[in-house]
PDB file of N, CA and C in Angstrom:
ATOM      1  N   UNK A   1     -45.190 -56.047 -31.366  1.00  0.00           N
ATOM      2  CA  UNK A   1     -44.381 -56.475 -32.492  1.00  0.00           C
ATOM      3  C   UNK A   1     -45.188 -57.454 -33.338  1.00  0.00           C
ATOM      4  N   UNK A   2     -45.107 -56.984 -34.715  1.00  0.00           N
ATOM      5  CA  UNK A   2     -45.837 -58.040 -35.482  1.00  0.00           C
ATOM      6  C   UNK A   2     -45.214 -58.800 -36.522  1.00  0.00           C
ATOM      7  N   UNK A   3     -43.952 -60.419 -36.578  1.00  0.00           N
ATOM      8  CA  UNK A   3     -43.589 -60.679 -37.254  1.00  0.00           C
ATOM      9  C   UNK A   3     -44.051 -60.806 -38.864  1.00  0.00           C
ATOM     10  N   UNK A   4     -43.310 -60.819 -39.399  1.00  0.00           N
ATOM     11  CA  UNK A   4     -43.851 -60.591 -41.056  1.00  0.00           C
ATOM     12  C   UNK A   4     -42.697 -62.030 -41.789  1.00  0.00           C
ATOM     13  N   UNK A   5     -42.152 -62.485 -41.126  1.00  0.00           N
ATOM     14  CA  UNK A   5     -40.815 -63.291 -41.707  1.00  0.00           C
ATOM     15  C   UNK A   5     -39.833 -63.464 -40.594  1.00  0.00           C
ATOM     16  N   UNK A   6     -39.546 -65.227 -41.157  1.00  0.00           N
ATOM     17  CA  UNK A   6     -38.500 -65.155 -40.559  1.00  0.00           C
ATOM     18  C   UNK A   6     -37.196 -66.179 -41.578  1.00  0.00           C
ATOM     19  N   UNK A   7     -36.001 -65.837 -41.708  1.00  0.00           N
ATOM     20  CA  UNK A   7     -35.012 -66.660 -42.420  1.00  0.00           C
ATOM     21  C   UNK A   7     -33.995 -67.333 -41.568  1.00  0.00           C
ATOM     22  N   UNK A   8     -33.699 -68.791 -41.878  1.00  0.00           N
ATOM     23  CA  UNK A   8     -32.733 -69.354 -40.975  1.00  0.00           C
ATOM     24  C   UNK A   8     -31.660 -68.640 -41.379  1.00  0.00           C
ATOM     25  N   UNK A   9     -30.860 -68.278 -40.829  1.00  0.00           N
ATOM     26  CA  UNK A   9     -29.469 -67.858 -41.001  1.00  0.00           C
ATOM     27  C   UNK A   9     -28.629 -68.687 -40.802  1.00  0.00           C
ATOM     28  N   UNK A  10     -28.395 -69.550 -40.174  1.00  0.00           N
ATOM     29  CA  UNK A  10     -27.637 -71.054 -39.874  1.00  0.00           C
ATOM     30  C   UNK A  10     -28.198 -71.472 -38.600  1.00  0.00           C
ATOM     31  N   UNK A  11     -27.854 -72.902 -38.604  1.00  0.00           N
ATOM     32  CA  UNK A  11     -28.018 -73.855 -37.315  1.00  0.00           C
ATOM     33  C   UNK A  11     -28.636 -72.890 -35.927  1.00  0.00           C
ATOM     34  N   UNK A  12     -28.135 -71.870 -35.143  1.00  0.00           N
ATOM     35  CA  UNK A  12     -28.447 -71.119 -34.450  1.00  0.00           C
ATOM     36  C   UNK A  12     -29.054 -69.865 -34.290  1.00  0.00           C
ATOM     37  N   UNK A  13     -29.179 -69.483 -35.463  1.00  0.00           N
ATOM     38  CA  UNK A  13     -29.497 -67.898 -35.502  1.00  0.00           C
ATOM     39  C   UNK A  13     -30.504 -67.737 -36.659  1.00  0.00           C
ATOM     40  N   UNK A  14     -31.621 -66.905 -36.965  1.00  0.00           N
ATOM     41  CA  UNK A  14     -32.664 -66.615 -37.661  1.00  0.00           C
ATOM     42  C   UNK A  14     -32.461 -64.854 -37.620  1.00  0.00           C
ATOM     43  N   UNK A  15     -32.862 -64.520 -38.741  1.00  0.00           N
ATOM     44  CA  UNK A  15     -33.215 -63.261 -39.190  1.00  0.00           C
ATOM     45  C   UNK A  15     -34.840 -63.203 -38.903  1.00  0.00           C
ATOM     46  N   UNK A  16     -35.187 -62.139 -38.623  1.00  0.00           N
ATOM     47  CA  UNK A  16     -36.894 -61.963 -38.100  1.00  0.00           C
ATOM     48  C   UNK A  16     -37.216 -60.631 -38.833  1.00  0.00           C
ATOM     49  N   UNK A  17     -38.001 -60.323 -39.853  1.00  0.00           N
ATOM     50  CA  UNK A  17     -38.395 -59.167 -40.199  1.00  0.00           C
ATOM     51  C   UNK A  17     -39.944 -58.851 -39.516  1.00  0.00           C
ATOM     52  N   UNK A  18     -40.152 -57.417 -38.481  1.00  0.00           N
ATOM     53  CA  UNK A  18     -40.687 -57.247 -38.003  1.00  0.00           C
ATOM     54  C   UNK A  18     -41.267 -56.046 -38.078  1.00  0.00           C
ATOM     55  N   UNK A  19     -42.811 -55.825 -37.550  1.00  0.00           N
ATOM     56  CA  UNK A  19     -43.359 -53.842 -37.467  1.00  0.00           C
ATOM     57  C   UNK A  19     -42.981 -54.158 -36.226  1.00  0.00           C
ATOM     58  N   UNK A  20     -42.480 -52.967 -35.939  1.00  0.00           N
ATOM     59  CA  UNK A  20     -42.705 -52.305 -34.367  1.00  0.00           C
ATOM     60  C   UNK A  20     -42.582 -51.125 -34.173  1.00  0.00           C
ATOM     61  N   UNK A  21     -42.960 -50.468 -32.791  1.00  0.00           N
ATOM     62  CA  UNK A  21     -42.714 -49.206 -32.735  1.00  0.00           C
ATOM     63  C   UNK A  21     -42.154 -49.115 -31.462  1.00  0.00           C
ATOM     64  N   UNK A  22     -41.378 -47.372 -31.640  1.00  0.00           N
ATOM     65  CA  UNK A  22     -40.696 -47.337 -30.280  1.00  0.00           C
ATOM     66  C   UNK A  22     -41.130 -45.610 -30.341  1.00  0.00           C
ATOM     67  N   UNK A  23     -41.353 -45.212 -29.194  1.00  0.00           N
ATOM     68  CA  UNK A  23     -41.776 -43.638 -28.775  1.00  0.00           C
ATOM     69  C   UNK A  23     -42.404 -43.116 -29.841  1.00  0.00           C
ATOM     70  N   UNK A  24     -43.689 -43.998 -30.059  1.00  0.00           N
ATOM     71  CA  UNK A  24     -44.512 -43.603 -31.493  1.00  0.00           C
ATOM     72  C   UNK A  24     -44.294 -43.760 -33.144  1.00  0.00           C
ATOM     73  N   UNK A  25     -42.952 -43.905 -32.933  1.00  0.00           N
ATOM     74  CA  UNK A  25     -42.595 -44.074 -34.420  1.00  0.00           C
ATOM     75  C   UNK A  25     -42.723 -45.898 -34.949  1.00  0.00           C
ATOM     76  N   UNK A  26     -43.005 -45.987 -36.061  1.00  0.00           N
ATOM     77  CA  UNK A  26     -43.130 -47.313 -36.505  1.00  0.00           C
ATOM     78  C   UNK A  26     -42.379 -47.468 -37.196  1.00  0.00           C
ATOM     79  N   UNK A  27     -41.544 -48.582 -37.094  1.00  0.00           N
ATOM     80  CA  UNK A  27     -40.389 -49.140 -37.973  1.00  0.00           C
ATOM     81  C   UNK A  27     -40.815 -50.574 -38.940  1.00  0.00           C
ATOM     82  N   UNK A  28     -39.697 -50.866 -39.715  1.00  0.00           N
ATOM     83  CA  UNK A  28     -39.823 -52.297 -40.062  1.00  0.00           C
ATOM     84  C   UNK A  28     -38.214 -52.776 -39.436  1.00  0.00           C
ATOM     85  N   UNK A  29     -38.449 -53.843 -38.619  1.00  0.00           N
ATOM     86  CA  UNK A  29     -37.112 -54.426 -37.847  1.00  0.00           C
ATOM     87  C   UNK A  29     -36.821 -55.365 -38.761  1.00  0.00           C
ATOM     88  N   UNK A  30     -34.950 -55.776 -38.938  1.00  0.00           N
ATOM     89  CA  UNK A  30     -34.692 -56.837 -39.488  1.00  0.00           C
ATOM     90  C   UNK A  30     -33.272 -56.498 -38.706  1.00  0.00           C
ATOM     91  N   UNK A  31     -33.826 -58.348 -37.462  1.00  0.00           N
ATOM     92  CA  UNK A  31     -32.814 -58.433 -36.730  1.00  0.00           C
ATOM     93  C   UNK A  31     -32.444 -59.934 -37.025  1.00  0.00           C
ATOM     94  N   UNK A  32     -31.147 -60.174 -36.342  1.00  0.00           N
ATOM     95  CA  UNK A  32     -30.613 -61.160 -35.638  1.00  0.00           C
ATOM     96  C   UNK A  32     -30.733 -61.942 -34.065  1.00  0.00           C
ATOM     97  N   UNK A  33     -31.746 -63.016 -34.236  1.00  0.00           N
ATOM     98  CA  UNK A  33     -31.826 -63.781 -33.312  1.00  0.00           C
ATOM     99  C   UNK A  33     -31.285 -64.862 -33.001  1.00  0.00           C
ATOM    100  N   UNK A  34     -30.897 -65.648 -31.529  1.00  0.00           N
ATOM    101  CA  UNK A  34     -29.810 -66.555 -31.440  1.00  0.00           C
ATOM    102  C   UNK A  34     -31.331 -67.307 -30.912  1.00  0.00           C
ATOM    103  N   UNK A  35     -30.467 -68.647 -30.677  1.00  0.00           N
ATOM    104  CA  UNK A  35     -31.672 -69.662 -30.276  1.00  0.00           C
ATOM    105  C   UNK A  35     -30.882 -70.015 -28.511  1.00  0.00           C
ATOM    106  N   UNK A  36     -31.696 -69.979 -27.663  1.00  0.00           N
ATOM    107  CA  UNK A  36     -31.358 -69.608 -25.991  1.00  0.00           C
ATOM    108  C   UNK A  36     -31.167 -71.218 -26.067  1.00  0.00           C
ATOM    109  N   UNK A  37     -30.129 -71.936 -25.776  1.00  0.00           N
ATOM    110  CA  UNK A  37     -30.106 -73.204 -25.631  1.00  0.00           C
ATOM    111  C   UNK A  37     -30.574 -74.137 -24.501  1.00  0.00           C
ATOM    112  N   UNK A  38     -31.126 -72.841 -23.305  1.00  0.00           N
ATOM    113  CA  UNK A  38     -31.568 -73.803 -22.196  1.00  0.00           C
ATOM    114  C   UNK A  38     -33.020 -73.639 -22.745  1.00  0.00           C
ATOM    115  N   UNK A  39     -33.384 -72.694 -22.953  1.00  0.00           N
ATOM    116  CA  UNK A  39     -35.167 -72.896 -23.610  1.00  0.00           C
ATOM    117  C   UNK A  39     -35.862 -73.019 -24.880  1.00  0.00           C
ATOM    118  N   UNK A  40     -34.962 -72.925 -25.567  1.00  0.00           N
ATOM    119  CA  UNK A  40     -34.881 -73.518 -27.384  1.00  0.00           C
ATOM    120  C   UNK A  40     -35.610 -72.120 -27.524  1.00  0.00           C
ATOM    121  N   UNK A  41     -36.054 -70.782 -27.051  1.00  0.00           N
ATOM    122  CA  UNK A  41     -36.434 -70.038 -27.664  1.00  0.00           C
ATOM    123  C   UNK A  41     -35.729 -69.464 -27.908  1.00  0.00           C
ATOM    124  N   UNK A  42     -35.989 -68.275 -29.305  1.00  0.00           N
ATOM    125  CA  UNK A  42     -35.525 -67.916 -29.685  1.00  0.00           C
ATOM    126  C   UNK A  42     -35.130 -66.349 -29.070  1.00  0.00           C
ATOM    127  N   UNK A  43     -34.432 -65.634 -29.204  1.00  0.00           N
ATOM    128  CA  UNK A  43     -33.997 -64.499 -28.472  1.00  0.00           C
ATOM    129  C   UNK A  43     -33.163 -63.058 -29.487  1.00  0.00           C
ATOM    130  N   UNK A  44     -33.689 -61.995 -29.423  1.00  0.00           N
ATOM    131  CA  UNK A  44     -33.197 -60.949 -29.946  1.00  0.00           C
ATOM    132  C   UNK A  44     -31.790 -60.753 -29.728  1.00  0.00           C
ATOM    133  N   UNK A  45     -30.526 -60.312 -30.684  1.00  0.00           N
ATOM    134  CA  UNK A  45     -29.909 -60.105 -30.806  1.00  0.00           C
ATOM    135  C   UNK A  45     -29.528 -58.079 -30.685  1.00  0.00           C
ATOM    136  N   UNK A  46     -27.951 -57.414 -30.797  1.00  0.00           N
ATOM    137  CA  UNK A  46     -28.200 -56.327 -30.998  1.00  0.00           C
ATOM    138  C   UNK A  46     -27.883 -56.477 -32.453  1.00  0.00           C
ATOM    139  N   UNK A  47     -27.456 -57.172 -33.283  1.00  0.00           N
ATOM    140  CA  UNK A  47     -27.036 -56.825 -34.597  1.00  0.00           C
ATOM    141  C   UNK A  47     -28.542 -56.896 -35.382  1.00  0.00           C
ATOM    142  N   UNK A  48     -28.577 -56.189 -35.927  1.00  0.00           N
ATOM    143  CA  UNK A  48     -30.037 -55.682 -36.695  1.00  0.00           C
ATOM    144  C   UNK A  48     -30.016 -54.307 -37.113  1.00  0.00           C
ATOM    145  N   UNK A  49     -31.456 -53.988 -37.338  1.00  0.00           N
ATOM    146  CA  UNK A  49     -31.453 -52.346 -38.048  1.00  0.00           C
ATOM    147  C   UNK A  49     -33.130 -52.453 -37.888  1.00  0.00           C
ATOM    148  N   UNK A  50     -33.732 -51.064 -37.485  1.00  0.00           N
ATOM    149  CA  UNK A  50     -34.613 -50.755 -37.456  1.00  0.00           C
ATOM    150  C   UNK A  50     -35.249 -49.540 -38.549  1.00  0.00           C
ATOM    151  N   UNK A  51     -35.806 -49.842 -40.070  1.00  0.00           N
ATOM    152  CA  UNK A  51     -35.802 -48.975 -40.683  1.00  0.00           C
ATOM    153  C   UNK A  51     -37.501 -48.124 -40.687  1.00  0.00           C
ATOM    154  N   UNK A  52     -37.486 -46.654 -40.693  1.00  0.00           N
ATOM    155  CA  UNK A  52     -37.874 -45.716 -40.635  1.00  0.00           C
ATOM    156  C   UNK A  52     -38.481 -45.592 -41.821  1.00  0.00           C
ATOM    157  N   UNK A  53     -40.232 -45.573 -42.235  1.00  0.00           N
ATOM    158  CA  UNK A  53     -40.612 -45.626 -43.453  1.00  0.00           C
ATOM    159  C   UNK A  53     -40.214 -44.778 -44.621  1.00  0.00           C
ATOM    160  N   UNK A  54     -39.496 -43.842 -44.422  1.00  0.00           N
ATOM    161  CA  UNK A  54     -38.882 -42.885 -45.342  1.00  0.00           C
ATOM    162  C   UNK A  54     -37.774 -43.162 -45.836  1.00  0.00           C
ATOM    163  N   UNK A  55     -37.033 -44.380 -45.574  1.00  0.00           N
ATOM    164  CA  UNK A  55     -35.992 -45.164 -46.132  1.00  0.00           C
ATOM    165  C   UNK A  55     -36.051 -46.467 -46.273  1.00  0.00           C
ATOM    166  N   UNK A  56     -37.654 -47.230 -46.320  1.00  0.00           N
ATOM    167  CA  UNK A  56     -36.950 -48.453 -46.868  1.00  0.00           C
ATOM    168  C   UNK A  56     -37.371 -48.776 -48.555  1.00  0.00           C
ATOM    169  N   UNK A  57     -38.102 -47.749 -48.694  1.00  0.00           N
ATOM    170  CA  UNK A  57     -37.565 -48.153 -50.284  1.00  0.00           C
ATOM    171  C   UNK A  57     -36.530 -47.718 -50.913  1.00  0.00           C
ATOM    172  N   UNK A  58     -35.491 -46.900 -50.338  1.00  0.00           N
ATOM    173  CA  UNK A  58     -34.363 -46.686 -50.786  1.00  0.00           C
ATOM    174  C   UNK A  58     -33.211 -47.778 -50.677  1.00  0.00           C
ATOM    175  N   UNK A  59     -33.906 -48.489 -49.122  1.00  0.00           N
ATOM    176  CA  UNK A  59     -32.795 -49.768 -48.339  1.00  0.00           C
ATOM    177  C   UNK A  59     -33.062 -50.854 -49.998  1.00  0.00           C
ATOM    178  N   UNK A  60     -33.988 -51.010 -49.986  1.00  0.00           N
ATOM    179  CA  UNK A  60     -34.737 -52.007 -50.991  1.00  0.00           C
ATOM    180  C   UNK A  60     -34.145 -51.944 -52.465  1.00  0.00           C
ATOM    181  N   UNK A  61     -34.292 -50.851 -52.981  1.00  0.00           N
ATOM    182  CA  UNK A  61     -33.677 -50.444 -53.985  1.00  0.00           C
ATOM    183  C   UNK A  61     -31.701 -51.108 -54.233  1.00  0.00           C
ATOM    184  N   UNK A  62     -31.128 -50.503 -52.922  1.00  0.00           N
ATOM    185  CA  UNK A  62     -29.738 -50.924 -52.993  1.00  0.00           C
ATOM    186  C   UNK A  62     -29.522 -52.686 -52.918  1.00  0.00           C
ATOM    187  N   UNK A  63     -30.304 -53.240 -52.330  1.00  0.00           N
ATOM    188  CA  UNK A  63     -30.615 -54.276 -51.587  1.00  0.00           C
ATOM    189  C   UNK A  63     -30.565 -55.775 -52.962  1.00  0.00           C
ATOM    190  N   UNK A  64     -31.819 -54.817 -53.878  1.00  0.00           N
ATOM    191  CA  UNK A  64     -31.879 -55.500 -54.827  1.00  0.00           C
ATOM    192  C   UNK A  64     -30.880 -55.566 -56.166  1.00  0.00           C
ATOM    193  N   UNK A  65     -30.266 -54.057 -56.054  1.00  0.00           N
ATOM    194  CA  UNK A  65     -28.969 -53.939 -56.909  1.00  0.00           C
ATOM    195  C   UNK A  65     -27.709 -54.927 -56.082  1.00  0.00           C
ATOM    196  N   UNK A  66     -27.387 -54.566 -55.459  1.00  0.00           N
ATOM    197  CA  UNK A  66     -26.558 -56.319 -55.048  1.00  0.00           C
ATOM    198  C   UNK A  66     -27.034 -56.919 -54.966  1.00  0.00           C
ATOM    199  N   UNK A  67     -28.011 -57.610 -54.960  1.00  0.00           N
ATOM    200  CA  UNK A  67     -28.697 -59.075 -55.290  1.00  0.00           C
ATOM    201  C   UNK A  67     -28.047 -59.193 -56.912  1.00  0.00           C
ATOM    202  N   UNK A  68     -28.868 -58.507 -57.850  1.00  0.00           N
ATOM    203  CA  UNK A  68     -28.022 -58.447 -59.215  1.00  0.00           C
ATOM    204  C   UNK A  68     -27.090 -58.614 -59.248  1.00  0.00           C
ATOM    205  N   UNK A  69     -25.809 -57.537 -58.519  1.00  0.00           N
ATOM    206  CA  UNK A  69     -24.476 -57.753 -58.978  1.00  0.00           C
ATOM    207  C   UNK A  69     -23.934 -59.121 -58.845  1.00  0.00           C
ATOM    208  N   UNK A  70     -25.020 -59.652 -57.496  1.00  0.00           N
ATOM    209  CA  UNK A  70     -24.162 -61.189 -57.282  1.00  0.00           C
ATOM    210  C   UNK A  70     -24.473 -61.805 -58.263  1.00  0.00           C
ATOM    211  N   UNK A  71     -25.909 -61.817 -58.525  1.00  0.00           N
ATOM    212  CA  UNK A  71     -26.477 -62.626 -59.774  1.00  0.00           C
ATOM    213  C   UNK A  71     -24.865 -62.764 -61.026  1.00  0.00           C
ATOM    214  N   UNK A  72     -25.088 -61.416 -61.500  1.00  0.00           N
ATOM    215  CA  UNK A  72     -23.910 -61.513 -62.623  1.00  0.00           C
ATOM    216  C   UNK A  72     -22.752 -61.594 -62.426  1.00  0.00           C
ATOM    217  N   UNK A  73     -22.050 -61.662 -61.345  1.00  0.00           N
ATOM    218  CA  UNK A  73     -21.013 -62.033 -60.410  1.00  0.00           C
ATOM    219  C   UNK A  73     -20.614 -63.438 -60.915  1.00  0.00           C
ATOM    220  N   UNK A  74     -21.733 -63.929 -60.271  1.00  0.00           N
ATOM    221  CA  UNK A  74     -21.791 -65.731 -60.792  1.00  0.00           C
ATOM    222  C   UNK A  74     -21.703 -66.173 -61.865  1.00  0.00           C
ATOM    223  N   UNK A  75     -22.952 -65.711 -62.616  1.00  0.00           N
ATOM    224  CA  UNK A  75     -23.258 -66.192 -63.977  1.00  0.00           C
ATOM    225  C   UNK A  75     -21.151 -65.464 -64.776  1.00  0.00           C
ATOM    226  N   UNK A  76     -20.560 -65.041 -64.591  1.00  0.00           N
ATOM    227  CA  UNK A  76     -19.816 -64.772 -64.982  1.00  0.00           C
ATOM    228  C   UNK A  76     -18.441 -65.776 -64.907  1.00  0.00           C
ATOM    229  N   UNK A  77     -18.449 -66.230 -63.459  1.00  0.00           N
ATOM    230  CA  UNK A  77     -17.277 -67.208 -62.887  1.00  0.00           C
ATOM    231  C   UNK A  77     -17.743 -68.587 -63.660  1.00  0.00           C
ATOM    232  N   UNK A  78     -18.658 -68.699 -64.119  1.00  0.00           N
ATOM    233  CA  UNK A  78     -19.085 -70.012 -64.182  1.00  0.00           C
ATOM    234  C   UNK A  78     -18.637 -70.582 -65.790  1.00  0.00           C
TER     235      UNK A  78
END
């Protein structure tokens, strides 16, 4: 596994964007990790997604269109 990122998600938990592979295939991981409180390390979660290079510029694409909508979401309430 080769981290590429990681985002706090709050007080306990971090998002980790990762390569890895499983039965040959190579993914990009973006999971949910908790922090193990007896060893302060950090620890894989199951909530995540393992995407398949033939879909993450499609993930990306949607990803960044709600980013926008929130954008103008806001700029709108305000």
């Amino acid at each position: 596994m080769e981290i590429l990122g990681e985002i706090q998600k709050n007080k306990q938990e971090k998002l980790i964007v990762s390569l890895s592979e499983y039965e040959g295939y190579k993914y990009v991981d973006i999971r949910v990790y908790y922090e193990d409180k007896k060893t302060g390390e950090y620890k894989p979660t199951k909530k995540g997604v393992a995407l398949p290079p033939r879909v993450i510029k499609e993930v990306m694409e949607f990803v960044l269109e709600g980013a926008e909508k929130l954008q103008d979401d806001q700029s709108i309430s305000k």
